[in-house]
C-alpha atoms as a PDB file:
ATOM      1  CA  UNK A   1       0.000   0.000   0.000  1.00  0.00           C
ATOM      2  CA  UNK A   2       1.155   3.388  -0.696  1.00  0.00           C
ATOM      3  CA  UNK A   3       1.566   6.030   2.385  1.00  0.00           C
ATOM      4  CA  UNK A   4      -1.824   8.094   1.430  1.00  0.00           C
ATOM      5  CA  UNK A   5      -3.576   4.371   1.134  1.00  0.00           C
ATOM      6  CA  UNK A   6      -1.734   4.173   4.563  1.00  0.00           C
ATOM      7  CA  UNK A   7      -2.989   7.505   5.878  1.00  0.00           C
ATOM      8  CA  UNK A   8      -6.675   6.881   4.981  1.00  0.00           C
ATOM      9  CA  UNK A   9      -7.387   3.860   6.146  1.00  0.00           C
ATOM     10  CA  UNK A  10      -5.852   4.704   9.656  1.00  0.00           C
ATOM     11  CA  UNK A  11      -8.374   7.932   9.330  1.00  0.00           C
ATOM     12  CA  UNK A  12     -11.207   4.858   8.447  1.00  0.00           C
ATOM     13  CA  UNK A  13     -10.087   2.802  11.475  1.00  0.00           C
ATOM     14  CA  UNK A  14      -9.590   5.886  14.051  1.00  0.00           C
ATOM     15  CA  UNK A  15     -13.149   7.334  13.202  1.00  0.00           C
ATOM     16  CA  UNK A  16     -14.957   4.224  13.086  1.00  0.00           C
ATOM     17  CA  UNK A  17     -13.212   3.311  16.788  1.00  0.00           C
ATOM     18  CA  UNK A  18     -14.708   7.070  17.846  1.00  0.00           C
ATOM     19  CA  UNK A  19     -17.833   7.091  16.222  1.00  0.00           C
ATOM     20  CA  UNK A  20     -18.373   3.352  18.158  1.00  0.00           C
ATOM     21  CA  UNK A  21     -17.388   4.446  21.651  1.00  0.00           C
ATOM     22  CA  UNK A  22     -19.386   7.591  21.288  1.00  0.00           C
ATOM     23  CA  UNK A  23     -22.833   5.510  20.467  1.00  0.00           C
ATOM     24  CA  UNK A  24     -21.278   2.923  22.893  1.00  0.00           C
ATOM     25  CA  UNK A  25     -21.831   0.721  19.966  1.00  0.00           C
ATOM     26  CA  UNK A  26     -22.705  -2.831  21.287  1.00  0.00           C
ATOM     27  CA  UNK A  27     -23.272  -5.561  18.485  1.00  0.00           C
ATOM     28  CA  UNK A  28     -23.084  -6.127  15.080  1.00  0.00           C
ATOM     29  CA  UNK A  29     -25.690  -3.642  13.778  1.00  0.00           C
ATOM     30  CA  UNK A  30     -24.583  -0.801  15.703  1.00  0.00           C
ATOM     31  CA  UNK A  31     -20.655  -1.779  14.538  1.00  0.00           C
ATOM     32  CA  UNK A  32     -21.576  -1.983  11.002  1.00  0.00           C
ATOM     33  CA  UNK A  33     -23.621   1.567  11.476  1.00  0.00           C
ATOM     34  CA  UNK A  34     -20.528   3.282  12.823  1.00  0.00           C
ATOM     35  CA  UNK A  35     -17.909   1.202  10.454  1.00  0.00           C
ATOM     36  CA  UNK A  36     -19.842   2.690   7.402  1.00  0.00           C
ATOM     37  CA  UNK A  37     -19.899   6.235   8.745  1.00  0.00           C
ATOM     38  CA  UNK A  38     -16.185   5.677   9.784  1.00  0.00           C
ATOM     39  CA  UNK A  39     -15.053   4.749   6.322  1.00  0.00           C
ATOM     40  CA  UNK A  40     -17.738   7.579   4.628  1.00  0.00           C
ATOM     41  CA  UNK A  41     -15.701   9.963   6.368  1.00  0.00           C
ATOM     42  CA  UNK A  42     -12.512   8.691   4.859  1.00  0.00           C
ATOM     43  CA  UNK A  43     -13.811   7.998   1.838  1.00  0.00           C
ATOM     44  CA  UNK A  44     -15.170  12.070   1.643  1.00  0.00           C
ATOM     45  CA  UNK A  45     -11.065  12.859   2.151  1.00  0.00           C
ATOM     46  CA  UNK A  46      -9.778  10.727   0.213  1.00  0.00           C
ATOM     47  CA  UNK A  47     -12.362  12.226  -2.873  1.00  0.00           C
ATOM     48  CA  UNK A  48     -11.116  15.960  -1.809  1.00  0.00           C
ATOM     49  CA  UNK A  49      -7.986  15.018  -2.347  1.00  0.00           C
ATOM     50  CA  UNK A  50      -8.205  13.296  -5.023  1.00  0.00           C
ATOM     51  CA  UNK A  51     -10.140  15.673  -7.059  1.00  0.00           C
ATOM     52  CA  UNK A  52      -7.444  18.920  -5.759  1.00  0.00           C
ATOM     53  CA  UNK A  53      -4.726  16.935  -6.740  1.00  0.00           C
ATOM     54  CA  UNK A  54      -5.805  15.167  -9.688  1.00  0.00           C
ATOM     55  CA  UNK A  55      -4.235  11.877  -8.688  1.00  0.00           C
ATOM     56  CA  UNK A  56      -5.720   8.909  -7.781  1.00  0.00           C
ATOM     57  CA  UNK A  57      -4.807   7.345  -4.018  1.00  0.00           C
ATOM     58  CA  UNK A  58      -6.028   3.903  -4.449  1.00  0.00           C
ATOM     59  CA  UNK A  59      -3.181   1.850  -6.329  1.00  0.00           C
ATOM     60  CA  UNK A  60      -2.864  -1.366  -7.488  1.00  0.00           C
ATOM     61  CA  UNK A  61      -0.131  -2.047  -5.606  1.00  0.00           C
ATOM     62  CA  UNK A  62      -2.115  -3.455  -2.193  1.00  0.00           C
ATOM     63  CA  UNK A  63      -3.535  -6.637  -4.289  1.00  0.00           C
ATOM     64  CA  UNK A  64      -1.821 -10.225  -3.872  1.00  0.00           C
ATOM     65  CA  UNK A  65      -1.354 -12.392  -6.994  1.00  0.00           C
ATOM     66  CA  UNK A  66      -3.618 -15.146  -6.947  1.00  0.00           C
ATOM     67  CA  UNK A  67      -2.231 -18.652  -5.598  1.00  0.00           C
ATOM     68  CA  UNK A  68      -1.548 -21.314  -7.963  1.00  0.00           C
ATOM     69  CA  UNK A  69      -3.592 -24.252  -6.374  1.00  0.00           C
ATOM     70  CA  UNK A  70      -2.919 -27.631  -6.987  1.00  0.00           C
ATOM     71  CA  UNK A  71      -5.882 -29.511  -8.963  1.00  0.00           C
ATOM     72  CA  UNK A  72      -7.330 -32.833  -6.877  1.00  0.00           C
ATOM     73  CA  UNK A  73      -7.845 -35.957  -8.907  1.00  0.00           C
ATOM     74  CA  UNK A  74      -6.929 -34.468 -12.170  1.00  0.00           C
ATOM     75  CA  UNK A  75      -9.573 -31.776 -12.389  1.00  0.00           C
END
């Protein structure tokens, strides 16, 4: 991952933590509520800055190569 790809998702992961113990989120549904406002606020950054800068933040460079697997029984 790059530094900004870096950056953002630590600004994901730090508001989604606050935004949780604020609503003292217990649960899944409450998580999930404050996960998807965590990452909208990153996501609304990452857009700004994208669109001042004209460069694009996410890179291709965070994706694994897919495994070779082996094949069972010849298939």
């Amino acid at each position: 991952m790059s530094e900004a790809e870096l950056i953002f998702t630590a600004l994901a992961e730090l508001s989604t933590r606050q935004i949780a113990e604020s609503i003292q989120a217990t649960g899944l549904p409450e998580n999930e509520t404050a996960g998807k406002k965590g990452g909208g606020i990153a996501k609304k950054a990452r857009l700004e800055l994208e669109g001042k800068t004209g460069k694009k933040i996410v890179s291709g460079e965070n994706f694994l190569p897919p495994k070779n697997t082996k094949k069972l029984n010849g298939k």
